[in-house]
N, C-alpha and C. Protein backbone atom coordinates (compact mmCIF):
# COMPACT_ATOMS: atom_id res chain seq x y z
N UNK A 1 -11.40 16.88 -15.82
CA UNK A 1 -10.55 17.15 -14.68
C UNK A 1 -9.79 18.43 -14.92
N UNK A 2 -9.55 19.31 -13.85
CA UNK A 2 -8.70 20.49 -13.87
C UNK A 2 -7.55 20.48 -13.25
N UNK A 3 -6.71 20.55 -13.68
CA UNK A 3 -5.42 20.33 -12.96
C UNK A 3 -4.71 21.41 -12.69
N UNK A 4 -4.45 22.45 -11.13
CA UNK A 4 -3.81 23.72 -11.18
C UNK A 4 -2.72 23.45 -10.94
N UNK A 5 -1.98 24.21 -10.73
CA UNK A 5 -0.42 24.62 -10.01
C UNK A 5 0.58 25.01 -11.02
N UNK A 6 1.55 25.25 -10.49
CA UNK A 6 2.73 26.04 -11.39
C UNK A 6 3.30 24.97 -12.46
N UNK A 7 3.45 23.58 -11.48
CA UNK A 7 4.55 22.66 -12.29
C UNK A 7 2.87 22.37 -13.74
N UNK A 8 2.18 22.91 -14.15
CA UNK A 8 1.11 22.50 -15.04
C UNK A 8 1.44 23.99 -16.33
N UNK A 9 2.46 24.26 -16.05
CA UNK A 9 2.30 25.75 -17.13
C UNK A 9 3.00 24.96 -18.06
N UNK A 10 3.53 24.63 -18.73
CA UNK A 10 3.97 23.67 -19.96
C UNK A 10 3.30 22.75 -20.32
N UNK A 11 4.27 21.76 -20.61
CA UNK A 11 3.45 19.96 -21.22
C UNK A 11 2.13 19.76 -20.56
N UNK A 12 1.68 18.94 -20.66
CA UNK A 12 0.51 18.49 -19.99
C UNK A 12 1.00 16.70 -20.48
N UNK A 13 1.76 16.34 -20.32
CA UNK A 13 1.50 14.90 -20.64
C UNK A 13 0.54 14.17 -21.73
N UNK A 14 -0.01 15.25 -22.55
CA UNK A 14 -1.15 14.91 -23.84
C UNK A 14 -2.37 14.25 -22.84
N UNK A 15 -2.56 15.08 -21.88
CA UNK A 15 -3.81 15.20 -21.23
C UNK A 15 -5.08 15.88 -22.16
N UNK A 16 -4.29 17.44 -23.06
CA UNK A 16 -5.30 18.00 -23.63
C UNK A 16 -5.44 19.72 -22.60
N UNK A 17 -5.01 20.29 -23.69
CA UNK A 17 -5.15 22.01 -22.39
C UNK A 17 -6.49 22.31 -22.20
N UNK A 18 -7.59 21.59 -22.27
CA UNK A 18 -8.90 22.21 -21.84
C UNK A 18 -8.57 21.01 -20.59
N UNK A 19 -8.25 20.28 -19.88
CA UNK A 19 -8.02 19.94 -19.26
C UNK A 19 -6.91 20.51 -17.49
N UNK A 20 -6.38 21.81 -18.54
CA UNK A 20 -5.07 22.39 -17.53
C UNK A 20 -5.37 23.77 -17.40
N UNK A 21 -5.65 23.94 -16.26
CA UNK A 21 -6.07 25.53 -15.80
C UNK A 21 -4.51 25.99 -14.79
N UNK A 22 -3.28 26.38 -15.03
CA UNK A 22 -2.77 26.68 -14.30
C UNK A 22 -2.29 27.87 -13.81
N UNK A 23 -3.35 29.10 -14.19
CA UNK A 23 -3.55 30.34 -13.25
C UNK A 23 -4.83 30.45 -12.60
N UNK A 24 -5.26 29.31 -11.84
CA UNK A 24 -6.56 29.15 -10.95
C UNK A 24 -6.45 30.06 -9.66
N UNK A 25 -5.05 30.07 -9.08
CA UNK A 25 -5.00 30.92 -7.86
C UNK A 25 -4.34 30.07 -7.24
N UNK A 26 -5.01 30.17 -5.14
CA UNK A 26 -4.59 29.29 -4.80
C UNK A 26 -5.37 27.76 -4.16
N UNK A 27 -3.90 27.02 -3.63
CA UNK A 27 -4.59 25.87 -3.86
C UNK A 27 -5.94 25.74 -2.48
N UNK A 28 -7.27 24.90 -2.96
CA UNK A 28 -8.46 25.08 -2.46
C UNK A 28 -8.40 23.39 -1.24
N UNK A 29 -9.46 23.31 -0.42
CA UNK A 29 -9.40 21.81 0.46
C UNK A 29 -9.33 21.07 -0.75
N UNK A 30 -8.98 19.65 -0.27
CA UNK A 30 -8.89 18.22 -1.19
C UNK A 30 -9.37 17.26 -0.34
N UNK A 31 -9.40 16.16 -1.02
CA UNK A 31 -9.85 14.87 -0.19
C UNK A 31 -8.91 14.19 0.30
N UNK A 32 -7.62 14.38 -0.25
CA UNK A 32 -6.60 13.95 0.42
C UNK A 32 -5.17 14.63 -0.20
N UNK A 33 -4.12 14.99 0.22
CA UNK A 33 -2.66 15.13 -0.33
C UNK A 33 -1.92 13.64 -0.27
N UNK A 34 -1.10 14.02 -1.13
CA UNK A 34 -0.24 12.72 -1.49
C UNK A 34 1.19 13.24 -2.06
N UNK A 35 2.12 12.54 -1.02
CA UNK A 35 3.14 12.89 -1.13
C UNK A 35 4.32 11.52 -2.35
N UNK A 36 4.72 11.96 -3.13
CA UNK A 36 5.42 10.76 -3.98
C UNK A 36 6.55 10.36 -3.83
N UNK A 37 7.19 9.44 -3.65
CA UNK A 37 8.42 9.24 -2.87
C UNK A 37 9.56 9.88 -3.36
N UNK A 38 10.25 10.59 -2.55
CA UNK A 38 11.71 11.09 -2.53
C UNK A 38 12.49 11.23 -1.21
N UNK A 39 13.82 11.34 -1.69
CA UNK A 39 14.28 11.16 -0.53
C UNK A 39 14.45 12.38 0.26
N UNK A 40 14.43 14.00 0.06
CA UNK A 40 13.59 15.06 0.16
C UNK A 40 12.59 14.88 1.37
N UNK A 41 13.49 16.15 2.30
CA UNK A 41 12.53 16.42 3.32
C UNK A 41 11.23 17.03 3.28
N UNK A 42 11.76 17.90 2.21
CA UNK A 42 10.85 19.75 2.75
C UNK A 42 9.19 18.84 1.75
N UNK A 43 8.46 17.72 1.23
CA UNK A 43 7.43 17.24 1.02
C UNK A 43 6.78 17.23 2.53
N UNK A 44 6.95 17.08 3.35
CA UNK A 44 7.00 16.73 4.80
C UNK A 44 6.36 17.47 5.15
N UNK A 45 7.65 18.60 5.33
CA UNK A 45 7.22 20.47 5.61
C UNK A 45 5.70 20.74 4.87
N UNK A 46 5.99 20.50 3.96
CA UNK A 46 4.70 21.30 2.45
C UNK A 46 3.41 20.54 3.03
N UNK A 47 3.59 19.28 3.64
CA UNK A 47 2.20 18.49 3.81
C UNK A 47 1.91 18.81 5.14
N UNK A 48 2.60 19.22 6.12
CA UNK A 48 2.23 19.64 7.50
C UNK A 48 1.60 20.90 7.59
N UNK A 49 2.32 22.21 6.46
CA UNK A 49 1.51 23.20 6.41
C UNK A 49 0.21 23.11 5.61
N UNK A 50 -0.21 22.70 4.86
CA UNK A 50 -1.65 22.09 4.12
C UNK A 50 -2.51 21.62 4.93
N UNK A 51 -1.96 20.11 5.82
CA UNK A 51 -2.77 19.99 6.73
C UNK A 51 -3.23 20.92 7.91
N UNK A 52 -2.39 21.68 8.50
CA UNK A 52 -2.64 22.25 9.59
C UNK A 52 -3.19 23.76 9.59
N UNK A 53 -3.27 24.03 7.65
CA UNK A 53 -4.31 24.88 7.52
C UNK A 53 -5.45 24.63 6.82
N UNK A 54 -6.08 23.21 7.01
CA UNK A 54 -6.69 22.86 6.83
C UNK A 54 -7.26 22.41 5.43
N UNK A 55 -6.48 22.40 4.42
CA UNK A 55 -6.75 21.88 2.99
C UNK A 55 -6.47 20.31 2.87
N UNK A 56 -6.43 19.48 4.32
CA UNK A 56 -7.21 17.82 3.76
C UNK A 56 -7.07 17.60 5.18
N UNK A 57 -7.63 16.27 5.25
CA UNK A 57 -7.66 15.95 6.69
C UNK A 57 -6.99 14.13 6.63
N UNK A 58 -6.33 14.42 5.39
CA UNK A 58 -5.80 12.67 4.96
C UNK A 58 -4.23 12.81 4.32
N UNK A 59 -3.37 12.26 4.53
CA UNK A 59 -1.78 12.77 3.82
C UNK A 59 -1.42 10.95 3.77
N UNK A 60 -1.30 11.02 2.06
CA UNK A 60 -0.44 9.33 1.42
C UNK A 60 0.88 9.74 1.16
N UNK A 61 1.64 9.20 2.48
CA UNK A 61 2.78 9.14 1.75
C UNK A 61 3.26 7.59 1.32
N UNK A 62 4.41 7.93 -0.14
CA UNK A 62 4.72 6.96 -0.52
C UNK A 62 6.18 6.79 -1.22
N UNK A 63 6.70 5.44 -1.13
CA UNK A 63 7.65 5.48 -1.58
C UNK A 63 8.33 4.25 -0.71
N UNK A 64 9.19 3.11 -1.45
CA UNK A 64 9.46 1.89 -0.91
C UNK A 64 10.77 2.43 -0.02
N UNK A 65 11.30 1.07 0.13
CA UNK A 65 13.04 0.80 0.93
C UNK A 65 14.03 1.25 0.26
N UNK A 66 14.00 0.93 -1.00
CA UNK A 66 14.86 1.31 -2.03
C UNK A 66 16.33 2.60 -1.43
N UNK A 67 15.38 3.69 -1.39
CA UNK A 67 16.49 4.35 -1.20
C UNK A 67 17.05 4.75 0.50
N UNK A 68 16.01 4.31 1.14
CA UNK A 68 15.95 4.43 2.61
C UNK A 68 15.65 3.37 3.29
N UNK A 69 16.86 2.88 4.47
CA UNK A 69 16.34 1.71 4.93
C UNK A 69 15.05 1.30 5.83
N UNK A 70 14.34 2.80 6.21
CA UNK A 70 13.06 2.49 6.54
C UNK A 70 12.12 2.73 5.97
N UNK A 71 12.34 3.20 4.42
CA UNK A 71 11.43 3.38 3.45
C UNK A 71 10.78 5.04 3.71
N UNK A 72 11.00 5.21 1.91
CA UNK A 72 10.50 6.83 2.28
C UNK A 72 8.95 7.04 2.26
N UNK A 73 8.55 6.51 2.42
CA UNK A 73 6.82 6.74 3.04
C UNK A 73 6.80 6.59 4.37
N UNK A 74 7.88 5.58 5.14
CA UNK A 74 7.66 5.56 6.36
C UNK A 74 8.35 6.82 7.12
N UNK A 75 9.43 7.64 6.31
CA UNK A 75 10.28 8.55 6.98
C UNK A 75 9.49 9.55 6.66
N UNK A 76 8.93 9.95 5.46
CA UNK A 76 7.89 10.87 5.47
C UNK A 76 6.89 10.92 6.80
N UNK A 77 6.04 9.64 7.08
CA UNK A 77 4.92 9.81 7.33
C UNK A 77 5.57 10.21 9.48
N UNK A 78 6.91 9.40 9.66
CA UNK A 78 7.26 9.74 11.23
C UNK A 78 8.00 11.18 11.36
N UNK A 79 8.22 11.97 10.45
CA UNK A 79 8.19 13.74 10.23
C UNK A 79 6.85 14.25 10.28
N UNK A 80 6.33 13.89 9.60
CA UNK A 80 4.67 14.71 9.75
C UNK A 80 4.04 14.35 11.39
N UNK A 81 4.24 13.10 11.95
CA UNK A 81 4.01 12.98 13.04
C UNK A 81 5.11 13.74 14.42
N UNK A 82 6.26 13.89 13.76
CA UNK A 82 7.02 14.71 14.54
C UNK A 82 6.77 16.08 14.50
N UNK A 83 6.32 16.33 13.27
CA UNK A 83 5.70 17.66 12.83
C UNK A 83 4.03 18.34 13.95
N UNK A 84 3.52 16.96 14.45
CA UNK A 84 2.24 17.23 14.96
C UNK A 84 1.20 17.08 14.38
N UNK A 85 1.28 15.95 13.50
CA UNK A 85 0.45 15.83 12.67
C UNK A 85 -0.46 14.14 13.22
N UNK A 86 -1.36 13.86 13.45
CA UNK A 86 -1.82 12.75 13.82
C UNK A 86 -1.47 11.62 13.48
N UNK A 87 -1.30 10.75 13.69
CA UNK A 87 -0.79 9.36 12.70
C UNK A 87 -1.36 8.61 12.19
N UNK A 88 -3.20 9.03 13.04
CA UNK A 88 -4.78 8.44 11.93
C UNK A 88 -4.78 9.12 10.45
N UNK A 89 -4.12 10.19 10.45
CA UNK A 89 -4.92 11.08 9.07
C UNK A 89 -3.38 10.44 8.33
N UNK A 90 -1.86 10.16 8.24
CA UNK A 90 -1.21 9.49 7.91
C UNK A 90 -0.80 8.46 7.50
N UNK A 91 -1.50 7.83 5.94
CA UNK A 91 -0.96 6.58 5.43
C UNK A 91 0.00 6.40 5.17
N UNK A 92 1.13 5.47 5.45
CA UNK A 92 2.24 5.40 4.31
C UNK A 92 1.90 3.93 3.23
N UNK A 93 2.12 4.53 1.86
CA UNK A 93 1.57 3.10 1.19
C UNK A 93 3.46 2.72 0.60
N UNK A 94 3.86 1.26 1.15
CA UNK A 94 5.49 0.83 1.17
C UNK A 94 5.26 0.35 -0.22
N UNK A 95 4.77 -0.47 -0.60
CA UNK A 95 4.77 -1.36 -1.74
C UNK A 95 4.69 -0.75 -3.35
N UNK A 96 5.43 0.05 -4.11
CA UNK A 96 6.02 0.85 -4.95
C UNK A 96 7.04 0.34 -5.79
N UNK A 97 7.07 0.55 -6.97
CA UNK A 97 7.78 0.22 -7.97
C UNK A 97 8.18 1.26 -8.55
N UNK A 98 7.10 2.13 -8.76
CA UNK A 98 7.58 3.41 -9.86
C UNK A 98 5.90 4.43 -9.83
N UNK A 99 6.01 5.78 -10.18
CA UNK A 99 5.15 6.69 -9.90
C UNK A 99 3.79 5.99 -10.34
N UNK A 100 3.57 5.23 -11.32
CA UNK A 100 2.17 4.68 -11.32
C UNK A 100 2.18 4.11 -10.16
N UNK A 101 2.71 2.55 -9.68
CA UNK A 101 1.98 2.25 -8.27
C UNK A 101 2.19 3.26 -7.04
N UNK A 102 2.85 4.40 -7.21
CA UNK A 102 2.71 5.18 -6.12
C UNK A 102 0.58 5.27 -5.83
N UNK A 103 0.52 5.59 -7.45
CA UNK A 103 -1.05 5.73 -7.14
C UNK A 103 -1.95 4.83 -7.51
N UNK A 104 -1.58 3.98 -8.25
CA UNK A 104 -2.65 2.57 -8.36
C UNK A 104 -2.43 1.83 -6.46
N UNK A 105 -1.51 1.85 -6.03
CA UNK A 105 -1.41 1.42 -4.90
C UNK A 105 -2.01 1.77 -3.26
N UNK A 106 -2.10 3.83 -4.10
CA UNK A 106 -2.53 4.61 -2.65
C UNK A 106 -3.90 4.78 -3.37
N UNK A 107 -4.75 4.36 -4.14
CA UNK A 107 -5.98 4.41 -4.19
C UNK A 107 -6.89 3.57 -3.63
N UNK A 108 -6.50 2.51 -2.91
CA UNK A 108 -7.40 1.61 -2.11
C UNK A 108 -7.78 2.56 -0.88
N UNK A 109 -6.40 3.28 -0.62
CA UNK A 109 -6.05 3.70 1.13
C UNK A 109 -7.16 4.81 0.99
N UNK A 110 -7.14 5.77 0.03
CA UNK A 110 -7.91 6.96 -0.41
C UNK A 110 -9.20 6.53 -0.04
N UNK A 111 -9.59 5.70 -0.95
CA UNK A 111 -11.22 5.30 -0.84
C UNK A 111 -11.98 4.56 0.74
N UNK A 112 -10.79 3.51 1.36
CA UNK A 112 -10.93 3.44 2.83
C UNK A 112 -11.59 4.46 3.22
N UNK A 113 -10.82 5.67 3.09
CA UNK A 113 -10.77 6.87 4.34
C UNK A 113 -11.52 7.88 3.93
N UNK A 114 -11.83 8.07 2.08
CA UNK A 114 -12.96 9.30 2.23
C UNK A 114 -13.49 9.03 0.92
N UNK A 115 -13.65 7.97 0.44
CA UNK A 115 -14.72 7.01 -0.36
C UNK A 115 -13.86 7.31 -1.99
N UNK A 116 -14.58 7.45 -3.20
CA UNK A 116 -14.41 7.88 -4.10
C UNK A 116 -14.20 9.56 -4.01
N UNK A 117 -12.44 9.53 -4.47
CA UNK A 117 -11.75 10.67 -4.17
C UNK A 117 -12.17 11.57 -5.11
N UNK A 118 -12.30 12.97 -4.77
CA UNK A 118 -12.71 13.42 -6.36
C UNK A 118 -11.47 15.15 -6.35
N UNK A 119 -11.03 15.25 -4.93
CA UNK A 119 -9.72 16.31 -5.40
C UNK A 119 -8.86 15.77 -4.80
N UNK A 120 -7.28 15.85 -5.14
CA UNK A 120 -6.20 15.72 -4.93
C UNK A 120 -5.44 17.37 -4.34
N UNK A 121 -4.75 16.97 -3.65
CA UNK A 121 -3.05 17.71 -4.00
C UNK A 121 -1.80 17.33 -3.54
N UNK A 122 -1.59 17.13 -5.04
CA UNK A 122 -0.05 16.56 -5.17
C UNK A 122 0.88 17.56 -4.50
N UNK A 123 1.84 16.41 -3.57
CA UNK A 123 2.93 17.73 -3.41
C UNK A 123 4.15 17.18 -4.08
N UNK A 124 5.24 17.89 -5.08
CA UNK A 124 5.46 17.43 -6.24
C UNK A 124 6.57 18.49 -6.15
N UNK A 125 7.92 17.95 -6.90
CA UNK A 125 8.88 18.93 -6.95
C UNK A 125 8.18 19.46 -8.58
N UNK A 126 8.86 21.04 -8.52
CA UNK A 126 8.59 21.46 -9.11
C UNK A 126 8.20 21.74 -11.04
N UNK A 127 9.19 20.21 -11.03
CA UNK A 127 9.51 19.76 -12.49
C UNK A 127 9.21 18.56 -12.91
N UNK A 128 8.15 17.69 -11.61
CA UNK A 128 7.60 16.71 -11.98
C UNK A 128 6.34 16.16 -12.46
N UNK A 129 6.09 16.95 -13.58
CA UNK A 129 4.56 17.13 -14.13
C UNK A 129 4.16 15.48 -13.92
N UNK A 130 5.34 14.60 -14.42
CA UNK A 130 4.70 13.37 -14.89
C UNK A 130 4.08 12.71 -13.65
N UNK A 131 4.49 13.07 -12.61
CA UNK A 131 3.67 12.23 -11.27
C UNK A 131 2.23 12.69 -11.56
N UNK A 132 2.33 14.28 -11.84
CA UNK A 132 0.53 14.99 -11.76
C UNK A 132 0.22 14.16 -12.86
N UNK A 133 0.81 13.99 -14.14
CA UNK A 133 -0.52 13.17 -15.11
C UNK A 133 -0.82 12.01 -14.65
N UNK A 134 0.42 10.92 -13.92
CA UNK A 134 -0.23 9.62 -13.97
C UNK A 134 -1.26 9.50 -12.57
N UNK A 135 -1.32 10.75 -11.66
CA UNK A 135 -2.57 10.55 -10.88
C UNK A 135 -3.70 10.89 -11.58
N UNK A 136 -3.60 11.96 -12.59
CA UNK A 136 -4.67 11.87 -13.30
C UNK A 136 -5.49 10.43 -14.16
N UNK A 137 -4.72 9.98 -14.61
CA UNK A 137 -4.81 9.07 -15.65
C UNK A 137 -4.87 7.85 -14.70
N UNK A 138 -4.39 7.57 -13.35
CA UNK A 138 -5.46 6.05 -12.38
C UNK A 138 -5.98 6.70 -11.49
N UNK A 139 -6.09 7.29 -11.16
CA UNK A 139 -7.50 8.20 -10.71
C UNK A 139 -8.61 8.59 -11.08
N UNK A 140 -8.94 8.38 -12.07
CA UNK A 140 -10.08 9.14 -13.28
C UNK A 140 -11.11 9.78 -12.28
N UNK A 141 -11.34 9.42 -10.92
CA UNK A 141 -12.37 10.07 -10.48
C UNK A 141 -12.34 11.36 -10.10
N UNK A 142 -11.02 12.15 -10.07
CA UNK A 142 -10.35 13.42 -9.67
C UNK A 142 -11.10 14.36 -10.83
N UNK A 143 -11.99 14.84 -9.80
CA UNK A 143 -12.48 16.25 -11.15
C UNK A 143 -11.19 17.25 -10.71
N UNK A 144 -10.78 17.67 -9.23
CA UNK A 144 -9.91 18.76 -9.61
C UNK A 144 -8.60 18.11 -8.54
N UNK A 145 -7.26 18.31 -9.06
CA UNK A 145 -6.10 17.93 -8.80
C UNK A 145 -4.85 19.54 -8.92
N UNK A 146 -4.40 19.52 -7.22
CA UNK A 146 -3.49 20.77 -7.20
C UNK A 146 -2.14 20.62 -7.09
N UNK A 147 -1.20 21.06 -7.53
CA UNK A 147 0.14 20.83 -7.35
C UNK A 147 0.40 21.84 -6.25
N UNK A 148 1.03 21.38 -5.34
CA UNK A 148 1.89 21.90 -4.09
C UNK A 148 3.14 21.96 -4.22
N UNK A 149 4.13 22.64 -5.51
CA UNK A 149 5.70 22.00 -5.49
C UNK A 149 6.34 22.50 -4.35
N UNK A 150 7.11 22.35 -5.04
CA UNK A 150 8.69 22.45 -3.81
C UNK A 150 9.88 22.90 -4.95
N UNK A 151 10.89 23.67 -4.36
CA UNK A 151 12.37 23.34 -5.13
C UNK A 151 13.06 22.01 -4.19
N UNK A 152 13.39 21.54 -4.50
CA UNK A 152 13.96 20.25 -3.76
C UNK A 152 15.48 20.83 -3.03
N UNK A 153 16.20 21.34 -3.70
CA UNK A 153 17.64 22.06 -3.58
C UNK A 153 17.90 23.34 -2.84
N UNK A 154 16.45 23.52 -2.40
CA UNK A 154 16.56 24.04 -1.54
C UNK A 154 17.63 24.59 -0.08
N UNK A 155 18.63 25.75 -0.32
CA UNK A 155 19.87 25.22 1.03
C UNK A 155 19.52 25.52 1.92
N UNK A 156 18.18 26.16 2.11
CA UNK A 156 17.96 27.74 3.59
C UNK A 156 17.30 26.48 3.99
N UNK A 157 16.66 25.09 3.66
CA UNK A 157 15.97 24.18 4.18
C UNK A 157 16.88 22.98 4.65
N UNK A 158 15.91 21.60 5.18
CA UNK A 158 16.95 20.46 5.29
C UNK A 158 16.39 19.80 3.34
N UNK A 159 17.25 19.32 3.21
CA UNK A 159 17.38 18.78 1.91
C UNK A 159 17.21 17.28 1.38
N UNK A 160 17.45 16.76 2.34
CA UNK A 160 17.29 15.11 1.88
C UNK A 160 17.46 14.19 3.21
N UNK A 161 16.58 13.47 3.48
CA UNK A 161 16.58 12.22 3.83
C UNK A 161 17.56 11.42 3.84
N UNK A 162 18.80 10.82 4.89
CA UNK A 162 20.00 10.48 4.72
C UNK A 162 19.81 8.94 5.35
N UNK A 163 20.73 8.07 4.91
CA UNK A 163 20.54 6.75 5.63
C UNK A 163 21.17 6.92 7.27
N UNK A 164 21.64 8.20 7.86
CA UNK A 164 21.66 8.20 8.63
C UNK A 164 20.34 8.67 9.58
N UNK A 165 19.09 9.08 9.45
CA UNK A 165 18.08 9.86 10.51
C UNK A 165 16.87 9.30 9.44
């Protein structure tokens, strides 16, 4: 598996650096993006422009109730639809504990919709390598996986998901 993007220039999670290419360029189509739960708007933003230039035709978002009372996969996934984004190509997977079942959980939804997945792109704040390894590591079928970060703290943007909207 090759794993690009910026948040991949350090650690690798003891993946192994013949494994981490992270001056590939830019990021190429996937079989699906997958967004990991936060309470963070601008994942939203990052997955509406991907989709709508055409690098997947499938967006998992995820992330339980916990920090949002309608759950941040579901507030993700009714932005991307406010965004203009279809609400067929939009999973939200609710049922989440922690970044592994983000993706042991959104791998049923994956394979539904475009069989055995074989690229990803994560959209991922910028310092969260560990989401990119553990899709690597329950995914095994991912030959190539892209990071899409974000700065999260962003101020010129909206910033977070509030229990008010």
């Amino acid at each position: 598996m090759v794993l690009v993007g910026p948040a991949w220039a350090n650690d690798c999670g003891g993946l192994g650096a013949e494994t981490i290419d992270s001056h590939a360029g830019a990021i190429a189509e996937a079989d699906f993006l997958i967004i990991f739960g936060t309470r963070h708007w601008t994942p939203a933003e990052v997955a509406a422009e991907l989709y709508f230039s055409g690098h997947s035709g499938l967006i998992i978002t995820t992330g339980g109730s916990e920090r949002h009372p309608k759950g941040l996969s579901e507030a993700h996934r009714d932005l991307l639809v406010a965004a203009g984004v279809p609400t067929d190509v939009v999973l939200a997977e609710t049922s989440w504990l922690n970044t592994t079942e983000h993706v042991t959980c959104s791998l049923p939804l994956v394979e539904e919709m475009v069989g055995t997945p074989r690229s990803a792109i994560a959209i991922v704040k910028w310092y969260h390598r560990r989401a990119l390894v553990t899709l690597a590591q329950h995914m095994p079928s991912l030959e190539r996986a892209y990071a899409a970060d974000y700065e999260p703290f962003d101020t010129e943007r909206r910033t977070a998901l509030s229990r008010s909207n």
